[in-house]
PDB file of N, CA and C in Angstrom:
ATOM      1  N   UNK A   1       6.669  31.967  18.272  1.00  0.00           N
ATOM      2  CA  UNK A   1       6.360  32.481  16.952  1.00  0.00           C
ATOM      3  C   UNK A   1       7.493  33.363  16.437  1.00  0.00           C
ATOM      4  N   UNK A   2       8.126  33.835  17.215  1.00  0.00           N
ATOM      5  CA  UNK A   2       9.171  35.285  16.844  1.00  0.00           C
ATOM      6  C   UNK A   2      10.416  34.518  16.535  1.00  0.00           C
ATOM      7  N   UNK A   3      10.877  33.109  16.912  1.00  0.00           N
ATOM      8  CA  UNK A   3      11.864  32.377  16.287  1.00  0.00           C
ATOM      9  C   UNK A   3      11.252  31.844  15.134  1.00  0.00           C
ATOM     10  N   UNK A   4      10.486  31.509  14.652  1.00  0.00           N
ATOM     11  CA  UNK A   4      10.113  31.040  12.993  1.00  0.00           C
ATOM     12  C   UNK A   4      10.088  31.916  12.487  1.00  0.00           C
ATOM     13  N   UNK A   5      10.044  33.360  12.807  1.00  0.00           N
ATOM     14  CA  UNK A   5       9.953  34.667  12.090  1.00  0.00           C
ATOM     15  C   UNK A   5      11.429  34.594  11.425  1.00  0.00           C
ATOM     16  N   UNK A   6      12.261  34.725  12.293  1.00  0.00           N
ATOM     17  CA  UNK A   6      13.559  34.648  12.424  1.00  0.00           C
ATOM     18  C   UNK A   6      14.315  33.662  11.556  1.00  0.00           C
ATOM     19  N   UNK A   7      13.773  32.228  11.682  1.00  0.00           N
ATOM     20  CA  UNK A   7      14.303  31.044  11.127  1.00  0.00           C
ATOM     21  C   UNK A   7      13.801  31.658   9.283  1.00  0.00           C
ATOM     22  N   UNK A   8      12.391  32.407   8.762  1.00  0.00           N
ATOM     23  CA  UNK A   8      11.832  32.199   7.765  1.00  0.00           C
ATOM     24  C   UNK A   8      12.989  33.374   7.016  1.00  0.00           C
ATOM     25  N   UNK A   9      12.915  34.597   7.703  1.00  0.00           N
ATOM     26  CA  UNK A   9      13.615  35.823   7.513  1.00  0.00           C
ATOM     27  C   UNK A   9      15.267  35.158   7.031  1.00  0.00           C
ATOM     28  N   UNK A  10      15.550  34.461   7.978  1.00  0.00           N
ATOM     29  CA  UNK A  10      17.012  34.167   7.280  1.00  0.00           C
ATOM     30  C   UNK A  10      16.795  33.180   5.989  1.00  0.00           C
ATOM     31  N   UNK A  11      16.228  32.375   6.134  1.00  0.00           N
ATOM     32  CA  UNK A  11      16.128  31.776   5.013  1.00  0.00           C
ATOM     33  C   UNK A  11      15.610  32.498   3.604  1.00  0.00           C
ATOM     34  N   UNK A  12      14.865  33.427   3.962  1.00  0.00           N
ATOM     35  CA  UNK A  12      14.768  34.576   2.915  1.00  0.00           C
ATOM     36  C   UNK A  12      16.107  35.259   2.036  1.00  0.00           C
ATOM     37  N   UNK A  13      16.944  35.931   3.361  1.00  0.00           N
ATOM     38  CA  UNK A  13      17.959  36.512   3.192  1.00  0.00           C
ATOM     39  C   UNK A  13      18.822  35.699   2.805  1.00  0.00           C
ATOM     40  N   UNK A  14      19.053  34.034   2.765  1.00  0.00           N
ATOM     41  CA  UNK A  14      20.049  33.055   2.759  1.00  0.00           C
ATOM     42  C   UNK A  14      19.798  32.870   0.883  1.00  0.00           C
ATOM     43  N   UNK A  15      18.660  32.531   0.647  1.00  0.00           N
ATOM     44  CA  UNK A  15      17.774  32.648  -0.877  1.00  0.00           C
ATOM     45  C   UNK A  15      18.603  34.054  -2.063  1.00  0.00           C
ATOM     46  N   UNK A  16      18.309  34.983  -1.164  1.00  0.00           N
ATOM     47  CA  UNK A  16      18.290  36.010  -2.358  1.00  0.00           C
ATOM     48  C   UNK A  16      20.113  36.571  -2.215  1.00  0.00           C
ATOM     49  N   UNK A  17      20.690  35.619  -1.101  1.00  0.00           N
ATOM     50  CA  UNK A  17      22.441  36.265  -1.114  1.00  0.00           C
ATOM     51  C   UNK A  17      23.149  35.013  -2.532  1.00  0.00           C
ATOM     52  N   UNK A  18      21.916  33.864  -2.589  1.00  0.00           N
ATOM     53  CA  UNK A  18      22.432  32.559  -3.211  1.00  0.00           C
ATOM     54  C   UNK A  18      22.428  33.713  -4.831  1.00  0.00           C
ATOM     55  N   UNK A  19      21.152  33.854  -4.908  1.00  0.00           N
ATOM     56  CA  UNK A  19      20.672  34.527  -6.277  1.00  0.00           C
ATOM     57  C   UNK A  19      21.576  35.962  -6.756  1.00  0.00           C
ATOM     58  N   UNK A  20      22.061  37.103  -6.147  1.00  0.00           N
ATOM     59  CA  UNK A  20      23.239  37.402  -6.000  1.00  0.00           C
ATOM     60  C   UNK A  20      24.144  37.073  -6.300  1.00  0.00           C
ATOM     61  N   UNK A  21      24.750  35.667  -5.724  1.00  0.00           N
ATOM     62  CA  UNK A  21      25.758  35.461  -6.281  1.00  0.00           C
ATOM     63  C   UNK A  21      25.957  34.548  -7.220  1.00  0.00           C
ATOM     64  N   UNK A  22      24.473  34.319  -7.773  1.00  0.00           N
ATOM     65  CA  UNK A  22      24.624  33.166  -9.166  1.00  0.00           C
ATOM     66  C   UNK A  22      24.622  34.572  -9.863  1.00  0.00           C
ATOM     67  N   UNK A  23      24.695  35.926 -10.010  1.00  0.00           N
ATOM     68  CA  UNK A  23      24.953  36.850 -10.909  1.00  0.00           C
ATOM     69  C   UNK A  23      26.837  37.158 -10.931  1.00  0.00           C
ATOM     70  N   UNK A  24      27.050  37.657  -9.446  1.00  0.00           N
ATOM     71  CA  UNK A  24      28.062  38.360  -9.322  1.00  0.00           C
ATOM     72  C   UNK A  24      29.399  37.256  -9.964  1.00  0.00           C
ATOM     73  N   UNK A  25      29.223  35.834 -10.032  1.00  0.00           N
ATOM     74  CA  UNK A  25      30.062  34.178 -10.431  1.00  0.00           C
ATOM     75  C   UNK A  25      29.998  34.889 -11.996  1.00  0.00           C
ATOM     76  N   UNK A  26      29.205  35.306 -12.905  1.00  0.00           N
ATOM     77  CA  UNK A  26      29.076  35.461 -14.239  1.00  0.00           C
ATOM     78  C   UNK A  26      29.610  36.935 -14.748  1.00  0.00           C
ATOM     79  N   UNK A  27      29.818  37.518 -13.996  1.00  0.00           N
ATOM     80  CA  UNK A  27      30.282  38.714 -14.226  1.00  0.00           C
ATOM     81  C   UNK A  27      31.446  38.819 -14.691  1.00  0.00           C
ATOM     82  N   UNK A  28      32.581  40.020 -15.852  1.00  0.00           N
ATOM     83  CA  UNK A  28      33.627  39.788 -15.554  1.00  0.00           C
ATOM     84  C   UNK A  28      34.256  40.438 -14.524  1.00  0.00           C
ATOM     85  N   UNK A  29      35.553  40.642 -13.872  1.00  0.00           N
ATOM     86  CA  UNK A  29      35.961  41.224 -12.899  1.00  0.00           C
ATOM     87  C   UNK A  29      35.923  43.131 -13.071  1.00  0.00           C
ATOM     88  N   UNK A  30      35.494  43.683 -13.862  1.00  0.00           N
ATOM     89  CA  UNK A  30      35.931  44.738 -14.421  1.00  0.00           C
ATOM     90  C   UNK A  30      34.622  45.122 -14.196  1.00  0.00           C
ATOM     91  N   UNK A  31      33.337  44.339 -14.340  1.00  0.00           N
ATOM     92  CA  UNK A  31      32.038  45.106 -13.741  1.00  0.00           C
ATOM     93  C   UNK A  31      31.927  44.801 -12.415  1.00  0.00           C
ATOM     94  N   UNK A  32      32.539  44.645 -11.636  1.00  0.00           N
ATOM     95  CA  UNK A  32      31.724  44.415 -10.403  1.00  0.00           C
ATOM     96  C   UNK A  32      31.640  45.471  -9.607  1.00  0.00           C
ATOM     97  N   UNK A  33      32.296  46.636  -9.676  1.00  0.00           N
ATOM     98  CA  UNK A  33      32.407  47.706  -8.976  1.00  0.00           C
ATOM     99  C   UNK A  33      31.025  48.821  -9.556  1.00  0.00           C
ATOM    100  N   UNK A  34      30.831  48.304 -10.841  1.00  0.00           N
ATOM    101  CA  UNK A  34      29.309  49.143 -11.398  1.00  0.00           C
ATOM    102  C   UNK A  34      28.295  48.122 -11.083  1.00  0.00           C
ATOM    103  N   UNK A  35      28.608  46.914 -10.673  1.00  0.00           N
ATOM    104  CA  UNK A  35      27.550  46.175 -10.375  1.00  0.00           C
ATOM    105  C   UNK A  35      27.018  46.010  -8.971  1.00  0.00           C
ATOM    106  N   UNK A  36      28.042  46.119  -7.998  1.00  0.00           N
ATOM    107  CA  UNK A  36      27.843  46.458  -6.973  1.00  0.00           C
ATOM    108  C   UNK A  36      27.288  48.155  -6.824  1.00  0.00           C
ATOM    109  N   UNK A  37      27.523  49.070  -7.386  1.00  0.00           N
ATOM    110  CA  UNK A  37      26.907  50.719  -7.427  1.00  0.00           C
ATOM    111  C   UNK A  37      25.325  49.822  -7.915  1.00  0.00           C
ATOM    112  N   UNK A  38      25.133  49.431  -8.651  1.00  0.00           N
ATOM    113  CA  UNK A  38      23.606  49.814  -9.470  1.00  0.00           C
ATOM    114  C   UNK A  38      22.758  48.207  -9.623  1.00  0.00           C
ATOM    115  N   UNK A  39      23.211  47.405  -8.599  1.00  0.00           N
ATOM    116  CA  UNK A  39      22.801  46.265  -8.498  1.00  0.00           C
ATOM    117  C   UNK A  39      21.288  46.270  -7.939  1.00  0.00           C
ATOM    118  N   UNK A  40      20.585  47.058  -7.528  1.00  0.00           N
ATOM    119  CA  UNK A  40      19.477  47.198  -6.688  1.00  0.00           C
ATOM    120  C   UNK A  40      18.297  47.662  -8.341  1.00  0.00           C
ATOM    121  N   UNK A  41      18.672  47.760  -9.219  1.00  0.00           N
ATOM    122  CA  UNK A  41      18.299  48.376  -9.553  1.00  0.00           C
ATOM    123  C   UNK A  41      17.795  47.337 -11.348  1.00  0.00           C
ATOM    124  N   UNK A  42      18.152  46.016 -10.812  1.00  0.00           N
ATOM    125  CA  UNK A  42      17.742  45.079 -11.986  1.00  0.00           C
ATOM    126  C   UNK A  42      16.651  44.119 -10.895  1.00  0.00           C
ATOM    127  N   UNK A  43      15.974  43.535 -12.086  1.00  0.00           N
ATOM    128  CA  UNK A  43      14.931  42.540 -10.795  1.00  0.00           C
ATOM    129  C   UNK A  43      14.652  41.261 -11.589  1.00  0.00           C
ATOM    130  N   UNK A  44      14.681  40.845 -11.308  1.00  0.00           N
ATOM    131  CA  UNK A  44      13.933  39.172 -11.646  1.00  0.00           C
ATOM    132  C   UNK A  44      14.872  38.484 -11.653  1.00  0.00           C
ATOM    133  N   UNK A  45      14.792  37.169 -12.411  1.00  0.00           N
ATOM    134  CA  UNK A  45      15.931  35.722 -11.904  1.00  0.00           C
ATOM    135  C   UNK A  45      17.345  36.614 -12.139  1.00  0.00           C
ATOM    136  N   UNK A  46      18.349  35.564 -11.473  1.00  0.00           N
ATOM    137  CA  UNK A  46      20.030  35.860 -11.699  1.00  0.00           C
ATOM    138  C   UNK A  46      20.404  36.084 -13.325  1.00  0.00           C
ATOM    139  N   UNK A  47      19.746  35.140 -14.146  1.00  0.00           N
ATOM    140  CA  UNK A  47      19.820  35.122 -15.392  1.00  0.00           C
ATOM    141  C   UNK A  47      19.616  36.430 -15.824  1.00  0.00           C
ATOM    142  N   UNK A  48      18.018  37.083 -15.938  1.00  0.00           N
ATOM    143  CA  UNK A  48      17.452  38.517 -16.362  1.00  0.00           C
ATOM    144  C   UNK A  48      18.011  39.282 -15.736  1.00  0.00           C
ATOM    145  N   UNK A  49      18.522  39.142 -14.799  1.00  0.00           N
ATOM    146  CA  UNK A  49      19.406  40.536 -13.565  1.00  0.00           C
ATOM    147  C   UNK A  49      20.492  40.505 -14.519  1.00  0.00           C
ATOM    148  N   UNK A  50      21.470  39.603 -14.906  1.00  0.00           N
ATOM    149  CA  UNK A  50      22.400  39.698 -15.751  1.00  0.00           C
ATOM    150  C   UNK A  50      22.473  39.874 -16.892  1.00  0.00           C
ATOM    151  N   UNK A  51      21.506  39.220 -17.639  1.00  0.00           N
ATOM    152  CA  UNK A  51      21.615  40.247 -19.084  1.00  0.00           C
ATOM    153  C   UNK A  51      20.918  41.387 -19.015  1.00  0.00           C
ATOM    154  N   UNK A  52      20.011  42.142 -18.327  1.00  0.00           N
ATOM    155  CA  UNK A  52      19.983  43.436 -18.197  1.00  0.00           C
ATOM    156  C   UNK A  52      21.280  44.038 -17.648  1.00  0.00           C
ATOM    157  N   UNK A  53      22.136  43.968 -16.461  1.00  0.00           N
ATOM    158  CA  UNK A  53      23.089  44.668 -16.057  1.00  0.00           C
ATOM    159  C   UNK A  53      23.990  44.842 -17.421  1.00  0.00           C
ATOM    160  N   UNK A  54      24.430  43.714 -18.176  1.00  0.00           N
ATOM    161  CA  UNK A  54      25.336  43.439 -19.178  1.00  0.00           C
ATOM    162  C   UNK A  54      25.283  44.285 -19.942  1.00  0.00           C
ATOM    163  N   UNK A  55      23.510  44.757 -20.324  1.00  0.00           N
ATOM    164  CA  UNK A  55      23.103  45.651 -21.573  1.00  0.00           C
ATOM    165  C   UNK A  55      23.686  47.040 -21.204  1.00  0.00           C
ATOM    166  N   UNK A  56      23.195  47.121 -20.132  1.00  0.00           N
ATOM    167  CA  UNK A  56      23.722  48.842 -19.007  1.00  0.00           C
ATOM    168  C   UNK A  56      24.939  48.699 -18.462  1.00  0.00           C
ATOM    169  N   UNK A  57      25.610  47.844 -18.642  1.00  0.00           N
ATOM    170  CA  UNK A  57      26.835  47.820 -18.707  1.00  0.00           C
ATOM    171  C   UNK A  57      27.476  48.321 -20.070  1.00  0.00           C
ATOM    172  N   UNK A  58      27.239  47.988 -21.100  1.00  0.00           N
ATOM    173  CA  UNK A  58      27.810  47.971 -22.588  1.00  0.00           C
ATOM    174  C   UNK A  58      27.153  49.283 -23.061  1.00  0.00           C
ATOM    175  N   UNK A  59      25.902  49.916 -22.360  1.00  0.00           N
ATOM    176  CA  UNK A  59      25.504  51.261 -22.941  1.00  0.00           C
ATOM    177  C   UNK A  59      26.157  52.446 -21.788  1.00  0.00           C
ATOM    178  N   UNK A  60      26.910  52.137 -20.810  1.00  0.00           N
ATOM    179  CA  UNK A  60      27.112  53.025 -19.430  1.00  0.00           C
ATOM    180  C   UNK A  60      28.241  53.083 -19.619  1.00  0.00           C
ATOM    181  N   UNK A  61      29.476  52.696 -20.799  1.00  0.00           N
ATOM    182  CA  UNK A  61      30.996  52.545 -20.753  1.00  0.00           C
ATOM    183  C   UNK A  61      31.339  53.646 -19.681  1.00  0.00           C
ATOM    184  N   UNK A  62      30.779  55.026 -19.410  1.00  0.00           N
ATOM    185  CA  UNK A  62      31.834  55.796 -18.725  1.00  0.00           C
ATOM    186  C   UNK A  62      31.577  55.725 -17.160  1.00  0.00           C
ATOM    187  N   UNK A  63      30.564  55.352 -17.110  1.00  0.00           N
ATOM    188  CA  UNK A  63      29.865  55.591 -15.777  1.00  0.00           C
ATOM    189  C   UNK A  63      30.481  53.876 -14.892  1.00  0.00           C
ATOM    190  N   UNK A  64      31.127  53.004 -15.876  1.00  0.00           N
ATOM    191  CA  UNK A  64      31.787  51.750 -15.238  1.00  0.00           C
ATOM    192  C   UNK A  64      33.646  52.015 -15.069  1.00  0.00           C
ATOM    193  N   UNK A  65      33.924  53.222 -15.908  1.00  0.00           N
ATOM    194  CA  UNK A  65      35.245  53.736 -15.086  1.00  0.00           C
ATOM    195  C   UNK A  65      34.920  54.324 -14.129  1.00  0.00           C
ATOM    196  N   UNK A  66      33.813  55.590 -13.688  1.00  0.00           N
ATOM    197  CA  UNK A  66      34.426  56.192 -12.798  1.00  0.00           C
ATOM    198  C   UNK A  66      34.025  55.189 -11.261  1.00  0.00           C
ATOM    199  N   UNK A  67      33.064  53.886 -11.486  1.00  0.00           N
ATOM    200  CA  UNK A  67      32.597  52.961 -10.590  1.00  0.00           C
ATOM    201  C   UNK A  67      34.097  52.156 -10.071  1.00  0.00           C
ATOM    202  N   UNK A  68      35.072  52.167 -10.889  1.00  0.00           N
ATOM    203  CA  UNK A  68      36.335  51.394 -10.774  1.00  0.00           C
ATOM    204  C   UNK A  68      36.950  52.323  -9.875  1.00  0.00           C
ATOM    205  N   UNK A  69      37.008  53.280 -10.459  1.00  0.00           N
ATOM    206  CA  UNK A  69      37.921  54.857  -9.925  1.00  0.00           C
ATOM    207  C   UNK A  69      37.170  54.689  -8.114  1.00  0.00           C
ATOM    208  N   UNK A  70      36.206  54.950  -8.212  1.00  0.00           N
ATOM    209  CA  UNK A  70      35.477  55.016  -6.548  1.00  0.00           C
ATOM    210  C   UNK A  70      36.082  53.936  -5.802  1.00  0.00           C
ATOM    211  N   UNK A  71      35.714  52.386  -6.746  1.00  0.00           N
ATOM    212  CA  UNK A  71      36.076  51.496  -5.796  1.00  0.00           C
ATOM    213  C   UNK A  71      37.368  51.269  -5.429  1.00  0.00           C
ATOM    214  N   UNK A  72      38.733  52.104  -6.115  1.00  0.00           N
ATOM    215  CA  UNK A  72      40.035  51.199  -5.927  1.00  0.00           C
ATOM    216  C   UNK A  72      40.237  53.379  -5.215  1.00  0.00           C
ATOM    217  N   UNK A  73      39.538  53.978  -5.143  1.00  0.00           N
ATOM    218  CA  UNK A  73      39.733  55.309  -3.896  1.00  0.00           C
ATOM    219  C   UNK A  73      39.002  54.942  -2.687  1.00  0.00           C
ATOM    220  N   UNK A  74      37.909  54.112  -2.655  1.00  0.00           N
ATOM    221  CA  UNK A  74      37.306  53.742  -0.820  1.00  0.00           C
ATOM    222  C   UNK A  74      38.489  52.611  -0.361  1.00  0.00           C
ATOM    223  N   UNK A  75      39.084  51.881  -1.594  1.00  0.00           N
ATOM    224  CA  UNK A  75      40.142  50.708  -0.778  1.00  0.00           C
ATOM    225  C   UNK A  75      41.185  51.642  -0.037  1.00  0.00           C
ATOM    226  N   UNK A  76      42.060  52.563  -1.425  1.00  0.00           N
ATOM    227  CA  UNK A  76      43.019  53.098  -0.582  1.00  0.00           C
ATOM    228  C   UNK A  76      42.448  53.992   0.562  1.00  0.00           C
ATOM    229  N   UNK A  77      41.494  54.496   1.120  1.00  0.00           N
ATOM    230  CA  UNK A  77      41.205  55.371   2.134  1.00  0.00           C
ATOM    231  C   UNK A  77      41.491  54.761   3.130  1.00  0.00           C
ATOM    232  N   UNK A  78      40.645  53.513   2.905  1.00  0.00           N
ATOM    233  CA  UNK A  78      40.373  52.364   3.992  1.00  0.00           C
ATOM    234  C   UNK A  78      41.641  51.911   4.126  1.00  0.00           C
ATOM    235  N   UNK A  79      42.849  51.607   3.305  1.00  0.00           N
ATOM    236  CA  UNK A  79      44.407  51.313   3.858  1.00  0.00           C
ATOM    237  C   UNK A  79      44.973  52.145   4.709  1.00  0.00           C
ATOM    238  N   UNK A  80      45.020  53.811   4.056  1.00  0.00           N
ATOM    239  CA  UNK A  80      45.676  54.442   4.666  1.00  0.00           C
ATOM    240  C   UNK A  80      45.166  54.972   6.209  1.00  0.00           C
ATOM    241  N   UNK A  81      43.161  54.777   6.464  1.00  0.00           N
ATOM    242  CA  UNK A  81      43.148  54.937   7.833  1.00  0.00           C
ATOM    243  C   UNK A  81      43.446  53.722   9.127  1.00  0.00           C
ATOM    244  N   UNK A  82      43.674  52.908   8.438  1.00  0.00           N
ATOM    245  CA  UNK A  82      44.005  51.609   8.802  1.00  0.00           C
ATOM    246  C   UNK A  82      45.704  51.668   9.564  1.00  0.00           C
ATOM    247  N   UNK A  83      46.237  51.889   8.778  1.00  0.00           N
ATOM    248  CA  UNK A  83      47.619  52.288   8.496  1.00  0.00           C
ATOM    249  C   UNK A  83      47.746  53.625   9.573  1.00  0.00           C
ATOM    250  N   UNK A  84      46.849  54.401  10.012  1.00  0.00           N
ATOM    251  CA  UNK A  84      47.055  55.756  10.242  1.00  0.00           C
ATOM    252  C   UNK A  84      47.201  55.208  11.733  1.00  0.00           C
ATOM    253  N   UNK A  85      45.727  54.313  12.296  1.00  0.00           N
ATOM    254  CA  UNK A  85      45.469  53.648  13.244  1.00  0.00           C
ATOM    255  C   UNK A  85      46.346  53.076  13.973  1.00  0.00           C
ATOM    256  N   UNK A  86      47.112  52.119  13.253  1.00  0.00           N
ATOM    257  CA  UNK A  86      48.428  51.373  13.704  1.00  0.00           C
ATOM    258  C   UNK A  86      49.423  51.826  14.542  1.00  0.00           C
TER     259      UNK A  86
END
């Protein structure tokens, strides 16, 4: 029984990474760093997840720079401890 749990669970998780990324494919490159911050936070099909994000995207202008700003400061952290490592 605890492997069909397993087999159902991934197929769950396999479902909603598909639906995910029929959003994240429509996005332009410039939201994905506010879409990845506040993605938990739209619900229903890929379609309605996306034109809601779009709307809070176009009403959030400042709050999708400083989402850019975070994401291109965790890359360089992550270079330079990388780099530090070496």
């Amino acid at each position: 029984m605890k492997r069909s749990r397993s087999v159902a669970a991934y197929a769950g998780w396999e479902k909603r990474k598909e639906a995910e990324e029929a959003v994240t494919v429509n996005l332009a490159p410039e939201h994905l760093a506010l879409w990845e911050r506040t993605r938990g936070a739209f619900h229903g099909s890929p379609q309605a997840r996306l034109e809601r994000f779009e709307q809070y995207a176009h009403e959030h202008q400042g709050e999708e720079m400083a989402a850019l700003q975070d994401a291109a400061d965790d890359k360089l952290e992550a270079m330079l401890r990388s780099r530090d490592a070496a």
